[in-house]
Structures are given as structure tokens and as C-alpha cells.
C-alpha atoms as a PDB file:
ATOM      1  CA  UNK A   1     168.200  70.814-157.958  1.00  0.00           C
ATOM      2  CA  UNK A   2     165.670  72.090-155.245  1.00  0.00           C
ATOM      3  CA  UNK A   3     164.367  75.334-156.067  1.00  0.00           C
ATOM      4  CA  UNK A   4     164.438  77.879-153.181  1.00  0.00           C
ATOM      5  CA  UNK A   5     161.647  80.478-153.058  1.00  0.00           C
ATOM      6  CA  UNK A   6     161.557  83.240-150.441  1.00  0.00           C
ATOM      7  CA  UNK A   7     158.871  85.510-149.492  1.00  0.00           C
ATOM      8  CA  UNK A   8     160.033  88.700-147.595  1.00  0.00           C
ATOM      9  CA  UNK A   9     156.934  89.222-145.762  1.00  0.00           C
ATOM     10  CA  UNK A  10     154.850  92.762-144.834  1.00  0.00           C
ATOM     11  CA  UNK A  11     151.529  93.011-145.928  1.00  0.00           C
ATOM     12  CA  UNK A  12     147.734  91.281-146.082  1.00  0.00           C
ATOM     13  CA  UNK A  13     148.171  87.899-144.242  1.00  0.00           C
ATOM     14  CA  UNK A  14     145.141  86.757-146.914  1.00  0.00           C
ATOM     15  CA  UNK A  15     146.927  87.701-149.779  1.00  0.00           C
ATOM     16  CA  UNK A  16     150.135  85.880-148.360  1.00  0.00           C
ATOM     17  CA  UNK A  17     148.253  82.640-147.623  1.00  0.00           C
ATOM     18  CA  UNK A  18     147.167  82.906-151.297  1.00  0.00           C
ATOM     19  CA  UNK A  19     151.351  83.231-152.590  1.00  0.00           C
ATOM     20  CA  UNK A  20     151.714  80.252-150.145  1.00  0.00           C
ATOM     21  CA  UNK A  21     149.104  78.130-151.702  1.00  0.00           C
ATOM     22  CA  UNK A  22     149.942  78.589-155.271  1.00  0.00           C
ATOM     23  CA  UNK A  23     153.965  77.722-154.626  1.00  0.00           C
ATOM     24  CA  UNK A  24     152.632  74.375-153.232  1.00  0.00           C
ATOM     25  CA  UNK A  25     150.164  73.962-156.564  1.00  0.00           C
ATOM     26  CA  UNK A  26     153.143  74.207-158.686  1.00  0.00           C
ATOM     27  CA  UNK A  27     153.603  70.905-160.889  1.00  0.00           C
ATOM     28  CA  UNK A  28     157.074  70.960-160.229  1.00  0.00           C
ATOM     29  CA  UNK A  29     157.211  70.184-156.623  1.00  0.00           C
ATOM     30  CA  UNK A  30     161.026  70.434-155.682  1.00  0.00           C
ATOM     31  CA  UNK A  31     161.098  73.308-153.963  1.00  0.00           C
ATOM     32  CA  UNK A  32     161.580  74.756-150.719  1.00  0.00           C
ATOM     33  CA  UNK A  33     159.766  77.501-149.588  1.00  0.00           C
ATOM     34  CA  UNK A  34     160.803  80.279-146.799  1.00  0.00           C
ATOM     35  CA  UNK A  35     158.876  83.262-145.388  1.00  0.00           C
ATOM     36  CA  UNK A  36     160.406  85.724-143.454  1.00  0.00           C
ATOM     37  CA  UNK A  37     158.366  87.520-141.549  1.00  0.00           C
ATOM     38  CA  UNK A  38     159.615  91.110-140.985  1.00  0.00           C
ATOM     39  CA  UNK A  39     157.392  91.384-137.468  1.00  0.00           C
ATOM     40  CA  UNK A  40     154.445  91.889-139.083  1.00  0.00           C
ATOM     41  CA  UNK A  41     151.847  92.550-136.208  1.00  0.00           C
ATOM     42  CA  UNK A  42     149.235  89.910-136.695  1.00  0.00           C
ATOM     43  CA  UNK A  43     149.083  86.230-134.981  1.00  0.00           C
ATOM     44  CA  UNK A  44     147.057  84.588-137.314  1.00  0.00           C
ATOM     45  CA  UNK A  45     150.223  84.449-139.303  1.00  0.00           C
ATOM     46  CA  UNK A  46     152.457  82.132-137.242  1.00  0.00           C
ATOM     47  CA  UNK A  47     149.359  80.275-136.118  1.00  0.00           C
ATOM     48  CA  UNK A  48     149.090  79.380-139.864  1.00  0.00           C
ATOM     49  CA  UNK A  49     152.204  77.920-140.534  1.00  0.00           C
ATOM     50  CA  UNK A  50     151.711  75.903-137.407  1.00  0.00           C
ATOM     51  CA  UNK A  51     148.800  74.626-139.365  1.00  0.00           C
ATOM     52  CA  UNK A  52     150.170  74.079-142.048  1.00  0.00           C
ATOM     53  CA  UNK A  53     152.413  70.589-141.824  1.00  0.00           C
ATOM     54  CA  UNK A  54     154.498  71.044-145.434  1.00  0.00           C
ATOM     55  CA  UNK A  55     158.421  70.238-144.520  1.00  0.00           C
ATOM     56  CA  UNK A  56     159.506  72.159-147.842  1.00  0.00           C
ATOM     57  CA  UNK A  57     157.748  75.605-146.079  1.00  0.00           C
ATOM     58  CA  UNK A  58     159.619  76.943-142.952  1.00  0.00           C
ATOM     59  CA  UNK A  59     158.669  80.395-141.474  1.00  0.00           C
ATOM     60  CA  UNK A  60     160.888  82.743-140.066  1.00  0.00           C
ATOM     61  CA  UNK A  61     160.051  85.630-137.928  1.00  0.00           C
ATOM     62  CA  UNK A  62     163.018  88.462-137.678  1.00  0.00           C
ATOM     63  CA  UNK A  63     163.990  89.495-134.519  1.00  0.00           C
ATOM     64  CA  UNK A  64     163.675  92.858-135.649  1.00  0.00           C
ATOM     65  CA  UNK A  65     161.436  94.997-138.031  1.00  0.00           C
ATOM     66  CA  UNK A  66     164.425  94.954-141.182  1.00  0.00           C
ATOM     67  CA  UNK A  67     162.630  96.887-143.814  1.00  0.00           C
ATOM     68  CA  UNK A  68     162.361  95.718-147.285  1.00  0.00           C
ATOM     69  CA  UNK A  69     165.976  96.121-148.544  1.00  0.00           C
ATOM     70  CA  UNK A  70     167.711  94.287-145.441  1.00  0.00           C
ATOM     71  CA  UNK A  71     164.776  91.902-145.508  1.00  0.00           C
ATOM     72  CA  UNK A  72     165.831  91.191-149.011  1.00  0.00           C
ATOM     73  CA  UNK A  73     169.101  90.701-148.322  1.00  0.00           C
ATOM     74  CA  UNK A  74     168.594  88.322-145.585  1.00  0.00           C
ATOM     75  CA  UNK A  75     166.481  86.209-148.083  1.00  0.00           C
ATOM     76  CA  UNK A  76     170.176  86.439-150.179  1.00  0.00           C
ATOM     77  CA  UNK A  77     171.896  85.479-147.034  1.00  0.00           C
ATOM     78  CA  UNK A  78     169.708  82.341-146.441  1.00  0.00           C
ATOM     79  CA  UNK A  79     169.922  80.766-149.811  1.00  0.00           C
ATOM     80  CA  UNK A  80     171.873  77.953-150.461  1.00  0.00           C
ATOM     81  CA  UNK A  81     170.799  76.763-154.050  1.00  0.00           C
ATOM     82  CA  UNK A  82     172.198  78.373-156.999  1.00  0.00           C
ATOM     83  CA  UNK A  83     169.501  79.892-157.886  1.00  0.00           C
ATOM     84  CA  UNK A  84     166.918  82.234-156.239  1.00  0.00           C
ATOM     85  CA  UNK A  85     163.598  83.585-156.455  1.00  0.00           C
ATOM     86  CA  UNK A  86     162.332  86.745-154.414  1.00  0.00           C
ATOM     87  CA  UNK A  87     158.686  86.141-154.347  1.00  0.00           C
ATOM     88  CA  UNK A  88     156.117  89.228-153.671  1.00  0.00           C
ATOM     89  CA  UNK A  89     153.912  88.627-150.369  1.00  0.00           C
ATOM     90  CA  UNK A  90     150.244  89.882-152.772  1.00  0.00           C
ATOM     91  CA  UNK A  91     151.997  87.554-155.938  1.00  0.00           C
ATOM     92  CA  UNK A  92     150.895  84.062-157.452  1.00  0.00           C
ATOM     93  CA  UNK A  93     153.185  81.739-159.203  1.00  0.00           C
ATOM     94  CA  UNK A  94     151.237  79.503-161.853  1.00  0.00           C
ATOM     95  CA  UNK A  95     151.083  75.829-161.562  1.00  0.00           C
ATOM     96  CA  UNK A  96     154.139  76.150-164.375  1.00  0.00           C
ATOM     97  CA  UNK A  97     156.357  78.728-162.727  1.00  0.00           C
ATOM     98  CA  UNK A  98     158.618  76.326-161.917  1.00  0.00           C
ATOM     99  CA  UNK A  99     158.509  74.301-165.059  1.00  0.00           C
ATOM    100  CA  UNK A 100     159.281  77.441-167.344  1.00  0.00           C
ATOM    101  CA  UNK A 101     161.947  78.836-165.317  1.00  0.00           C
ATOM    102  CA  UNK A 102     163.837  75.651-165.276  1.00  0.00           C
ATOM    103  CA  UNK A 103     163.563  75.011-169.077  1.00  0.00           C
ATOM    104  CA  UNK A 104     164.589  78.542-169.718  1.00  0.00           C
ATOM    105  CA  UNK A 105     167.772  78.069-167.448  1.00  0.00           C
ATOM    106  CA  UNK A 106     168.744  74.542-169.377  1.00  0.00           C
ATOM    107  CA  UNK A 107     167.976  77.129-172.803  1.00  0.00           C
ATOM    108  CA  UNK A 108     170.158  79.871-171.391  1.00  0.00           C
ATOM    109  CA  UNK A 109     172.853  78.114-168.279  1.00  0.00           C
ATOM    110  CA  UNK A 110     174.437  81.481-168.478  1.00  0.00           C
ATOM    111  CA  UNK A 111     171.710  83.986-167.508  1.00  0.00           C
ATOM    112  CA  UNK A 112     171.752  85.687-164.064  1.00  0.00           C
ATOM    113  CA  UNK A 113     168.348  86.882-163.922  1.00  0.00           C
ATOM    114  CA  UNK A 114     165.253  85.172-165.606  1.00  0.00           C
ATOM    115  CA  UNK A 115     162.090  86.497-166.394  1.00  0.00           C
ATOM    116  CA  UNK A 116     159.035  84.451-167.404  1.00  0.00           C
ATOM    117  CA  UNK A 117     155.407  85.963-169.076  1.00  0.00           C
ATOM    118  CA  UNK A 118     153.743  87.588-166.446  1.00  0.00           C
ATOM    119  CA  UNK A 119     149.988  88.135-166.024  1.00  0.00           C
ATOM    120  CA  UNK A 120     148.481  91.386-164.267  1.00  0.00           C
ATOM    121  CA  UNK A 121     145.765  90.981-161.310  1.00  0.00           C
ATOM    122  CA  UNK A 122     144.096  93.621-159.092  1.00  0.00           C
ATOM    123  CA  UNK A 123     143.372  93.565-155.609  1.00  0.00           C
ATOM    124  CA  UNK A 124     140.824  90.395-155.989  1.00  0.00           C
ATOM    125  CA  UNK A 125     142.457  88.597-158.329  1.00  0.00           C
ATOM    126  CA  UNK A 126     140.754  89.918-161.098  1.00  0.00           C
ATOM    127  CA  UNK A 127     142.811  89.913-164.665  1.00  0.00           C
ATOM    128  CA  UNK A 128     143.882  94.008-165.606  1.00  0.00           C
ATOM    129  CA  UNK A 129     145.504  95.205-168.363  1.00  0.00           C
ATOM    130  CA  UNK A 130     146.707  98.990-167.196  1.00  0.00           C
ATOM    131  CA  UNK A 131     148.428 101.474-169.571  1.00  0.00           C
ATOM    132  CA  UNK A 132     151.960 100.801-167.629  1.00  0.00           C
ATOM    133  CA  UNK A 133     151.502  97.490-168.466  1.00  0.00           C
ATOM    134  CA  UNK A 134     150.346  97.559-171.713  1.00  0.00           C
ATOM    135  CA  UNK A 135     153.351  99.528-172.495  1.00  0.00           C
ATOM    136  CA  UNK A 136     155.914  97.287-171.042  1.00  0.00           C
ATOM    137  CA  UNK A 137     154.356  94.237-173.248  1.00  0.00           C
ATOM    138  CA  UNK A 138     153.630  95.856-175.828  1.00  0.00           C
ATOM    139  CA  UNK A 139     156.223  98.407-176.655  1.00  0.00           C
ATOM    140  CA  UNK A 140     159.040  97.649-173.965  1.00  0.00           C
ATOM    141  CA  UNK A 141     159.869  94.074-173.885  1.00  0.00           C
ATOM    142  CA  UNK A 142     161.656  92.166-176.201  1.00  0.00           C
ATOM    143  CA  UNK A 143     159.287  90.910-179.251  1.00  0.00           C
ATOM    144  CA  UNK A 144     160.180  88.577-182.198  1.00  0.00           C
ATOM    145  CA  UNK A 145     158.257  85.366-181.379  1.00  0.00           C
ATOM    146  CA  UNK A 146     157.342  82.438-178.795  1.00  0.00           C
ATOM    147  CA  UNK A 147     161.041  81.984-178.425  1.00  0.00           C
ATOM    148  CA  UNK A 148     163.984  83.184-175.531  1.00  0.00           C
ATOM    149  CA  UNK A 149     165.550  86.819-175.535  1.00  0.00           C
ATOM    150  CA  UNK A 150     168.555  86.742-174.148  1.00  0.00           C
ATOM    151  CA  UNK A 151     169.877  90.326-173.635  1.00  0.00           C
ATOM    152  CA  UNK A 152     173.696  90.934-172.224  1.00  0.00           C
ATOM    153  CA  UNK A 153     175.500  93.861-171.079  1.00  0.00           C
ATOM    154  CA  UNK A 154     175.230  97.127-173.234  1.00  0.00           C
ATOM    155  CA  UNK A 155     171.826  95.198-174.795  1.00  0.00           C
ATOM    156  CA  UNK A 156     170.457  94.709-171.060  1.00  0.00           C
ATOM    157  CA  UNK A 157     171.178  98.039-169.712  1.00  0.00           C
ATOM    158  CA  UNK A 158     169.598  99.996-172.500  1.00  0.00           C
ATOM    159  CA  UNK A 159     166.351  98.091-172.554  1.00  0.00           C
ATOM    160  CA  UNK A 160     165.746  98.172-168.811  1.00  0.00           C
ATOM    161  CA  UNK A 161     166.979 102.165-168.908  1.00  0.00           C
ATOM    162  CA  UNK A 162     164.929 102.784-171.916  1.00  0.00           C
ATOM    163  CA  UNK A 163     161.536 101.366-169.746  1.00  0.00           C
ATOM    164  CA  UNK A 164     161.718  99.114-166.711  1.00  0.00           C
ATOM    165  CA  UNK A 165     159.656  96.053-168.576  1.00  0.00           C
ATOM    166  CA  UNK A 166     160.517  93.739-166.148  1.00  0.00           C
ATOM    167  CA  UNK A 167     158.617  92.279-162.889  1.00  0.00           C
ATOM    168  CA  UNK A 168     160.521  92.012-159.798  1.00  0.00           C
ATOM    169  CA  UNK A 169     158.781  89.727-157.452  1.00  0.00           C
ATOM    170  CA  UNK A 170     158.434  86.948-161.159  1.00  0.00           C
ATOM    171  CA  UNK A 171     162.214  86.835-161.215  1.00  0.00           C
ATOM    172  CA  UNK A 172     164.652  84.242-160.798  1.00  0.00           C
ATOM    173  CA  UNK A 173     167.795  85.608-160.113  1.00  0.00           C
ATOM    174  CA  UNK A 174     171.203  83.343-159.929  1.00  0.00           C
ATOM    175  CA  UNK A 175     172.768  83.273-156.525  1.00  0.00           C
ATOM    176  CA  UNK A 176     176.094  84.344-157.059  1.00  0.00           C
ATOM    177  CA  UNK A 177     175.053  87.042-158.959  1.00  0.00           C
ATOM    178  CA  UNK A 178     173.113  88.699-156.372  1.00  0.00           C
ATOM    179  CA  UNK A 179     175.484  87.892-153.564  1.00  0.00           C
ATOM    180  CA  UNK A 180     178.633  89.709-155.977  1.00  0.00           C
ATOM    181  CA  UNK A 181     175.645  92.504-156.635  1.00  0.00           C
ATOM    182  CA  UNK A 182     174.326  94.396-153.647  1.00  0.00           C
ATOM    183  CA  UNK A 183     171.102  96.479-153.564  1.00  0.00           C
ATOM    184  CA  UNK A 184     171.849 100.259-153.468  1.00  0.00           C
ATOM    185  CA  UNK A 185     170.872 101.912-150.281  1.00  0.00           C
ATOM    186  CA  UNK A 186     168.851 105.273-150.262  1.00  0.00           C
ATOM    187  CA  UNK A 187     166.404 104.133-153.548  1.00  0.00           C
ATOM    188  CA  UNK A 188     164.191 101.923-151.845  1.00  0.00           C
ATOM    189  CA  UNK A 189     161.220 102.140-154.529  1.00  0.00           C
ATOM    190  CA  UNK A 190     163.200 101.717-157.683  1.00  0.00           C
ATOM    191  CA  UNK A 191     166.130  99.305-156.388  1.00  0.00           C
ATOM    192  CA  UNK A 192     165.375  96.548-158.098  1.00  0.00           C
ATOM    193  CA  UNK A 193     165.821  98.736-161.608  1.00  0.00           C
ATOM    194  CA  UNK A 194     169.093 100.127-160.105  1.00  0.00           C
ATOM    195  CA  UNK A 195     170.283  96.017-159.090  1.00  0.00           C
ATOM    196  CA  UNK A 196     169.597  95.115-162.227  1.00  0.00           C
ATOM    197  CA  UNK A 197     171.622  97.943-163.805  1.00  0.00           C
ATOM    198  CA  UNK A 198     174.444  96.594-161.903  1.00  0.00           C
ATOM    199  CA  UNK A 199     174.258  93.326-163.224  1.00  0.00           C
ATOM    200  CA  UNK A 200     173.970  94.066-166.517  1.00  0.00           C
ATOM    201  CA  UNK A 201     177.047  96.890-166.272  1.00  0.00           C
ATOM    202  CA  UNK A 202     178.991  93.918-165.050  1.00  0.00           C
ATOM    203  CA  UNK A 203     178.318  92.044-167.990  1.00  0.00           C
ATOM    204  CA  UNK A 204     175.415  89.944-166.698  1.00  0.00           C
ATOM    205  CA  UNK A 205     172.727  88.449-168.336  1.00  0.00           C
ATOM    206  CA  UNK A 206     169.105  88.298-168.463  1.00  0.00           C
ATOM    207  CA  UNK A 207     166.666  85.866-170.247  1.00  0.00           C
ATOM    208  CA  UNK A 208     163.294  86.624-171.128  1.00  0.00           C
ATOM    209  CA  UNK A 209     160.708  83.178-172.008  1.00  0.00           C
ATOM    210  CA  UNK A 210     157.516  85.288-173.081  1.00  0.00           C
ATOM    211  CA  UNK A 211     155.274  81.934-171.412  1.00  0.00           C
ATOM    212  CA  UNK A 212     152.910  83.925-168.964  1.00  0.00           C
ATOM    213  CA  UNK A 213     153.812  81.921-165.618  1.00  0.00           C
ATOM    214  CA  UNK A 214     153.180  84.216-163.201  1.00  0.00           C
ATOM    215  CA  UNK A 215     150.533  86.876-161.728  1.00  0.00           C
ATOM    216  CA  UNK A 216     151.723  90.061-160.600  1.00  0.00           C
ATOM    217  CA  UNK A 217     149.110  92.008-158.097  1.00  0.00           C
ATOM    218  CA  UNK A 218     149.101  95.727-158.858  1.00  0.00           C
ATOM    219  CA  UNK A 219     146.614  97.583-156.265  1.00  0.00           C
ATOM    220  CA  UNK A 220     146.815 101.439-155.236  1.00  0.00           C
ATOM    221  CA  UNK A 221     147.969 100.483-151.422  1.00  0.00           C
ATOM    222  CA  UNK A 222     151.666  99.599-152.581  1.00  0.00           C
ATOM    223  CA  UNK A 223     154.585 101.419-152.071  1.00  0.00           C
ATOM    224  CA  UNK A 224     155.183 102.022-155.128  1.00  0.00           C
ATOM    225  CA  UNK A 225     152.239 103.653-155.419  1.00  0.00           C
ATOM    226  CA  UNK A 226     151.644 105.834-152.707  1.00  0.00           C
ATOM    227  CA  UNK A 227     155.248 106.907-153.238  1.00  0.00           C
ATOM    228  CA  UNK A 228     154.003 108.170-156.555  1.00  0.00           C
ATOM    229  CA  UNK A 229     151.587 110.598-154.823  1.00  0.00           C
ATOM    230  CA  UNK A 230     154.091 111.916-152.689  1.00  0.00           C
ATOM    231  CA  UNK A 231     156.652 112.448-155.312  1.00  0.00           C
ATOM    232  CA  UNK A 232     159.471 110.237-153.917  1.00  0.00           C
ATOM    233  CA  UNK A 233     159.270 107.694-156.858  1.00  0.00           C
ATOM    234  CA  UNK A 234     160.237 110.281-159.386  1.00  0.00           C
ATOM    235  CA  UNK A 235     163.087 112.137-156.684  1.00  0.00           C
ATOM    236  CA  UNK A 236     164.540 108.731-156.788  1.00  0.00           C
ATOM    237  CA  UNK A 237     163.672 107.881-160.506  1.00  0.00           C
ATOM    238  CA  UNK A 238     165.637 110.877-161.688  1.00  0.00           C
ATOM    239  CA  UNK A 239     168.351 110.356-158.946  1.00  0.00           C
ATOM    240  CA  UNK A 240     169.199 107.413-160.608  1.00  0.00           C
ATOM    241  CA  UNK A 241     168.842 107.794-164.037  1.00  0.00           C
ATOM    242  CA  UNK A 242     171.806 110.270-163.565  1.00  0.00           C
ATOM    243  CA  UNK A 243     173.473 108.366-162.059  1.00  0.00           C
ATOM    244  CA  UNK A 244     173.291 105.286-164.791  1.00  0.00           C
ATOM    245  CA  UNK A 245     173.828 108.261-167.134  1.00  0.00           C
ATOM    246  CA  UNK A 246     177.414 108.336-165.167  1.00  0.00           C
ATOM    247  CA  UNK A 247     178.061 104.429-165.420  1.00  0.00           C
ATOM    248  CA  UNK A 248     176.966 104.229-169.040  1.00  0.00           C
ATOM    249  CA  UNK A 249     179.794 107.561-170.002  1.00  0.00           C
ATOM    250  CA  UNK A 250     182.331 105.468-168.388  1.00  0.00           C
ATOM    251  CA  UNK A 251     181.580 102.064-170.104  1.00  0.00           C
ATOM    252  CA  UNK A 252     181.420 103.825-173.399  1.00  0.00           C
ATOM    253  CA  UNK A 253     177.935 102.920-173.793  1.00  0.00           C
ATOM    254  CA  UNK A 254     176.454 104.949-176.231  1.00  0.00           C
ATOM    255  CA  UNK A 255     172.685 103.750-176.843  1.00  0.00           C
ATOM    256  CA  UNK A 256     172.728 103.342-173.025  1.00  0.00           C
ATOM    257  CA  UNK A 257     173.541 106.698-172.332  1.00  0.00           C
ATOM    258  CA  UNK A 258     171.811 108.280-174.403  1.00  0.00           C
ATOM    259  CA  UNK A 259     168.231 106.702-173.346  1.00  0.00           C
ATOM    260  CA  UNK A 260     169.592 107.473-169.617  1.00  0.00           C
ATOM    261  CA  UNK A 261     169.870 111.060-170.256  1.00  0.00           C
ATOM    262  CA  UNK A 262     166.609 111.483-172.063  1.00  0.00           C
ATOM    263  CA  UNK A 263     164.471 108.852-170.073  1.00  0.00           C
ATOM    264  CA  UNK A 264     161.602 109.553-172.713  1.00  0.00           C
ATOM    265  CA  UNK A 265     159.234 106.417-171.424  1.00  0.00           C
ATOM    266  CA  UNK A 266     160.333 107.782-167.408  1.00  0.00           C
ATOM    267  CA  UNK A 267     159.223 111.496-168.528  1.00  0.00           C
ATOM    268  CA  UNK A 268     155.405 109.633-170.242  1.00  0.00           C
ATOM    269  CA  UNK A 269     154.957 107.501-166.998  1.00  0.00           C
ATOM    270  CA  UNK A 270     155.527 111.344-165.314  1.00  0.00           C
ATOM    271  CA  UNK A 271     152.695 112.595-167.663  1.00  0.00           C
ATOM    272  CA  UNK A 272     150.222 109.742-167.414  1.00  0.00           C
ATOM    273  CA  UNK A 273     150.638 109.814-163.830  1.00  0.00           C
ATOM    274  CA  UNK A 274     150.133 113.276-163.171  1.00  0.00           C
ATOM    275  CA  UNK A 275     146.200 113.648-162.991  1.00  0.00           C
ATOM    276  CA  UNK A 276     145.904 111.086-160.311  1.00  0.00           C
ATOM    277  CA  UNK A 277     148.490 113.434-158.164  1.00  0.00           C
ATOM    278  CA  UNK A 278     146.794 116.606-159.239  1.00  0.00           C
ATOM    279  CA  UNK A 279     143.195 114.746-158.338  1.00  0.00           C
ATOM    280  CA  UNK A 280     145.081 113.488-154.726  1.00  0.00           C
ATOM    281  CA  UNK A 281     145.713 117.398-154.255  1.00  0.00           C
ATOM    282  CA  UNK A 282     149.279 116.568-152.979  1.00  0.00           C
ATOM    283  CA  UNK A 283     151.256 119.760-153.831  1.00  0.00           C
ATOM    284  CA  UNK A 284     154.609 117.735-152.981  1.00  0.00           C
ATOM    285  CA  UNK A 285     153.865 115.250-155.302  1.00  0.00           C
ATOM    286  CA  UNK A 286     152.824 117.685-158.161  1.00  0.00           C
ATOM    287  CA  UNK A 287     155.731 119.394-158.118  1.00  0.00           C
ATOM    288  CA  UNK A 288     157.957 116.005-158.221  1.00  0.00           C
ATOM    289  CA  UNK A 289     156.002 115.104-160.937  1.00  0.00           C
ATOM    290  CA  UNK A 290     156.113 118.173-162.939  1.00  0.00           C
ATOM    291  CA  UNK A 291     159.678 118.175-162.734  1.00  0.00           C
ATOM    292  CA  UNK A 292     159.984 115.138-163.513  1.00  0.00           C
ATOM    293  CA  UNK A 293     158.472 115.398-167.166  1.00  0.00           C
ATOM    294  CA  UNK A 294     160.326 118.968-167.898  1.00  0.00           C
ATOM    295  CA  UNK A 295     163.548 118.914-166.059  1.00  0.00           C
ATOM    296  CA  UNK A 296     166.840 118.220-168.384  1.00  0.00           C
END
């Protein structure tokens, strides 16, 4: 079936152009590709996909600025394959993106959300290997060879609560799924951990195929990272990590619980974080992030 890709857009119309071009250098090409433009104020970007003359790409510009959740959830709204893909305006899919996710789905026809090998790149393109993500490879993810993890329910929720490992814009989410699952409103930096709590307190399932297919751009002008500085991310962080401290008590998830109430990996990223926000000289975002490592 026709893969559907969409790109909420809001960012560097180069770096877009580059997402565009590596969806169309995929070596599976079924696909359909749709941006939607959340008003971004630049007219080079229309003019491109004027330019551009590929049927399987249509661009879509919202009649009004949405912001990233709603813009998300029109993406949802649009789809009409079973299976979707939320792809990050500053991301690159590799020429086997497509290839890996589809072999993973005939491994695992179950899983809701899949989640191939992901490289890291900076703002160039250049390949990085930060502490974050050396943790989440390294220590976070699922390890025991070249083969599938397939995590479900209580498993799911207590490896994603332990340490987010996972890369939001790489994943391949089924349809359905996200339709039955909403995004939270009021945790706009950390939703897509709190979505994918959801899923996996409803039972869901994710799939992990360690085969890197996929480069994720990491560069200090995101939101996640200026929302770091300011100490929103960790407001929200421990927001919700009380609040899947909640869910997990009333699933009788033990393990689950447990890591929710102690967030030991949240409380590290809190202390390796904490001389850039000192060296920023943001007293707001000291505070958050002092809090964050000591507060019960």
C-alpha cells in the first residue's frame, strides 16, 4: 500500500527542501508526500512546489497559523492509509526508510508505532554523537542483537518512562492508533513522550528494527531546546511524569511506576543540562532545572 508521509511545516525553507528531496530518493517509491504549511512567512516556499512537478508531493498552506499540536493533528486528519509517518521539517529519511519500515511491519503486523535506527546530524548535516544520544543507544534502547524488539504495554511504558529513547519525527505510527489516541494539550515540548504513554497504557505496541534509516537534525535553535533554557521543558517534564506516576498506580504497574516516580535518567538529563542554563544566565531556567534534579 502507498505510504503517506506528512511534513507539518515551520522552520528553514533550506532544510525543508532537503526532507523533500530525500523522501523522493527513497528506493521504495510508493509514497505520497504532503506538506502543510502552517503560514510560514516566506514565498520561496510555495514558489518551490510550483517547481517542483512530482504528483505524489502536494502542498498545503493552512488558512491559519495552527501551531504544532493542531498542525499535527491535521496531518492525522488528512491521512487515509493505514499507516502514518510525521516527518520533521530539518529531518532526512535514508534511501531505505521506506524499505525497513515496511519489512518491520510484515515482522511485527501488530505494532502501532515503529521505530527504525536513527542517525544524529547537526545543523549542516554533519554526523554527531551527543551525550543524550549516546545514552539513548547505548543505555536506553532495547539491545540483544540485529534483530526486532517488540515491546507491549507494561514493557513499553516503562522503557519510554525510564528514558525517552525514541525519535519522534523517524516514527511510523499506525493510523487508527493515533486517531483512537489524541495528543495531550498544555505539554507541547514533551507530547510525543506523553502520546506514546497513551498508547502503550492502552495496550499498544511498539517495534524497534535497530537498521539506522533515518537522520535526525539536533541544532540549539529548536524548541526543544530553547525551552530547556527557559525551564519549561522540565515544568512540563515533571508535570507529566506525575501524572504517568497516576496512570501506572491505577494499571497496577509496578516497574512502571516506580521508574515514573523516581525519573532517575529525567533527574541526569536535569544535571547534564544545567551548565549550559547557568552559562545562558537565565535565572528562570536555573531554578526549573535545579528543581528538577532535587525535587521528590
Amino acid at each position: 500500500m502507498t505510504a503517506e508521509i506528512f511534513v507539518p511545516f515551520w522552520g528553514d525553507p533550506a532544510l525543508l527542501f532537503e526532507t523533500v528531496d530525500s523522501v523522493r530518493a527513497m528506493n521504495d517509491q510508493d509514497w505520497r508526500l504532503v506538506i502543510l504549511d502552517d503560514c510560514y512567512p516566506d514565498d520561496s516556499v510555495p514558489a518551490y512546489f510550483e517547481r517542483l512537478a512530482d504528483d505524489r508531493v502536494e502542498y498545503v498552506r493552512n488558512e491559519r497559523n495552527l501551531g504544532i499540536t493542531d498542525n499535527y493533528r491535521e496531518a492525522i486528519r488528512r491521512a487515509t492509509a493505514d499507516h502514518i509517518t510525521i516527518l520533521g521539517c530539518d529531518d532526512l529519511v535514508h534511501p531505505n526508510y521506506l524499505s525497513v519500515v515496511r519489512r518491520t511491519l510484515h515482522a511485527v503486523p501488530h505494532a502501532d508505532v515503529v521505530q527504525p535506527g536513527v542517525a544524529v546530524i547537526d545543523e549542516t548535516g554533519r554526523n554527531i554523537r551527543p551525550l543524550v544520544d549516546r545514552v539513548k543507544s547505548g543505555l536506553l534502547a532495547p539491545r540483544g542483537g540485529p534483530g526486532i524488539a517488540v515491546l507491549t504495554g507494561e514493557a513499553m511504558a516503562t522503557s519510554l518512562i525510564r528514558g525517552d529513547w525514541l525519535y519522534w519525527p523517524s516514527l511510523t505510527f499506525r493510523t487508527e492508533t493515533l486517531r483512537r489516541t489524541d495528543f495531550r494539550d498544555g505539554l507541547p515540548i514533551i507530547q510525543d513522550l506523553a502520546l506514546l504513554m497513551d498508547i502503550a497504557f492502552e495496550g499498544g505496541t511498539l517495534a524497534f528494527n535497530p537498521e539506522v534509516a533515518f537522520s535526525y537534525r539536533r541544532h540549539g535553535g529548536s524548541a526543544s531546546q530553547k525551552t530547556l533554557l527557559d525551564g519549561r521543558r522540565f515544568r512540563d517534564e515533571r508535570t507529566y511524569y506525575a501524572e504517568a506516576h497516576r496512570l501506572a498506580q491505577s494499571q497496577r504497574w509496578k516497574r512502571t511506576a516506580r521508574a515514573a516516580r523516581f525519573r532517575a535518567m529525567s533527574r541526569l538529563h536535569g544535571v547534564a543540562e544545567l551548565p549550559s542554563v547557568i552559562r545562558h544566565g537565565n535565572m528562570a531556567g536555573v531554578e526549573s532545572t535545579i528543581a528538577h534534579i532535587f525535587a521528590v
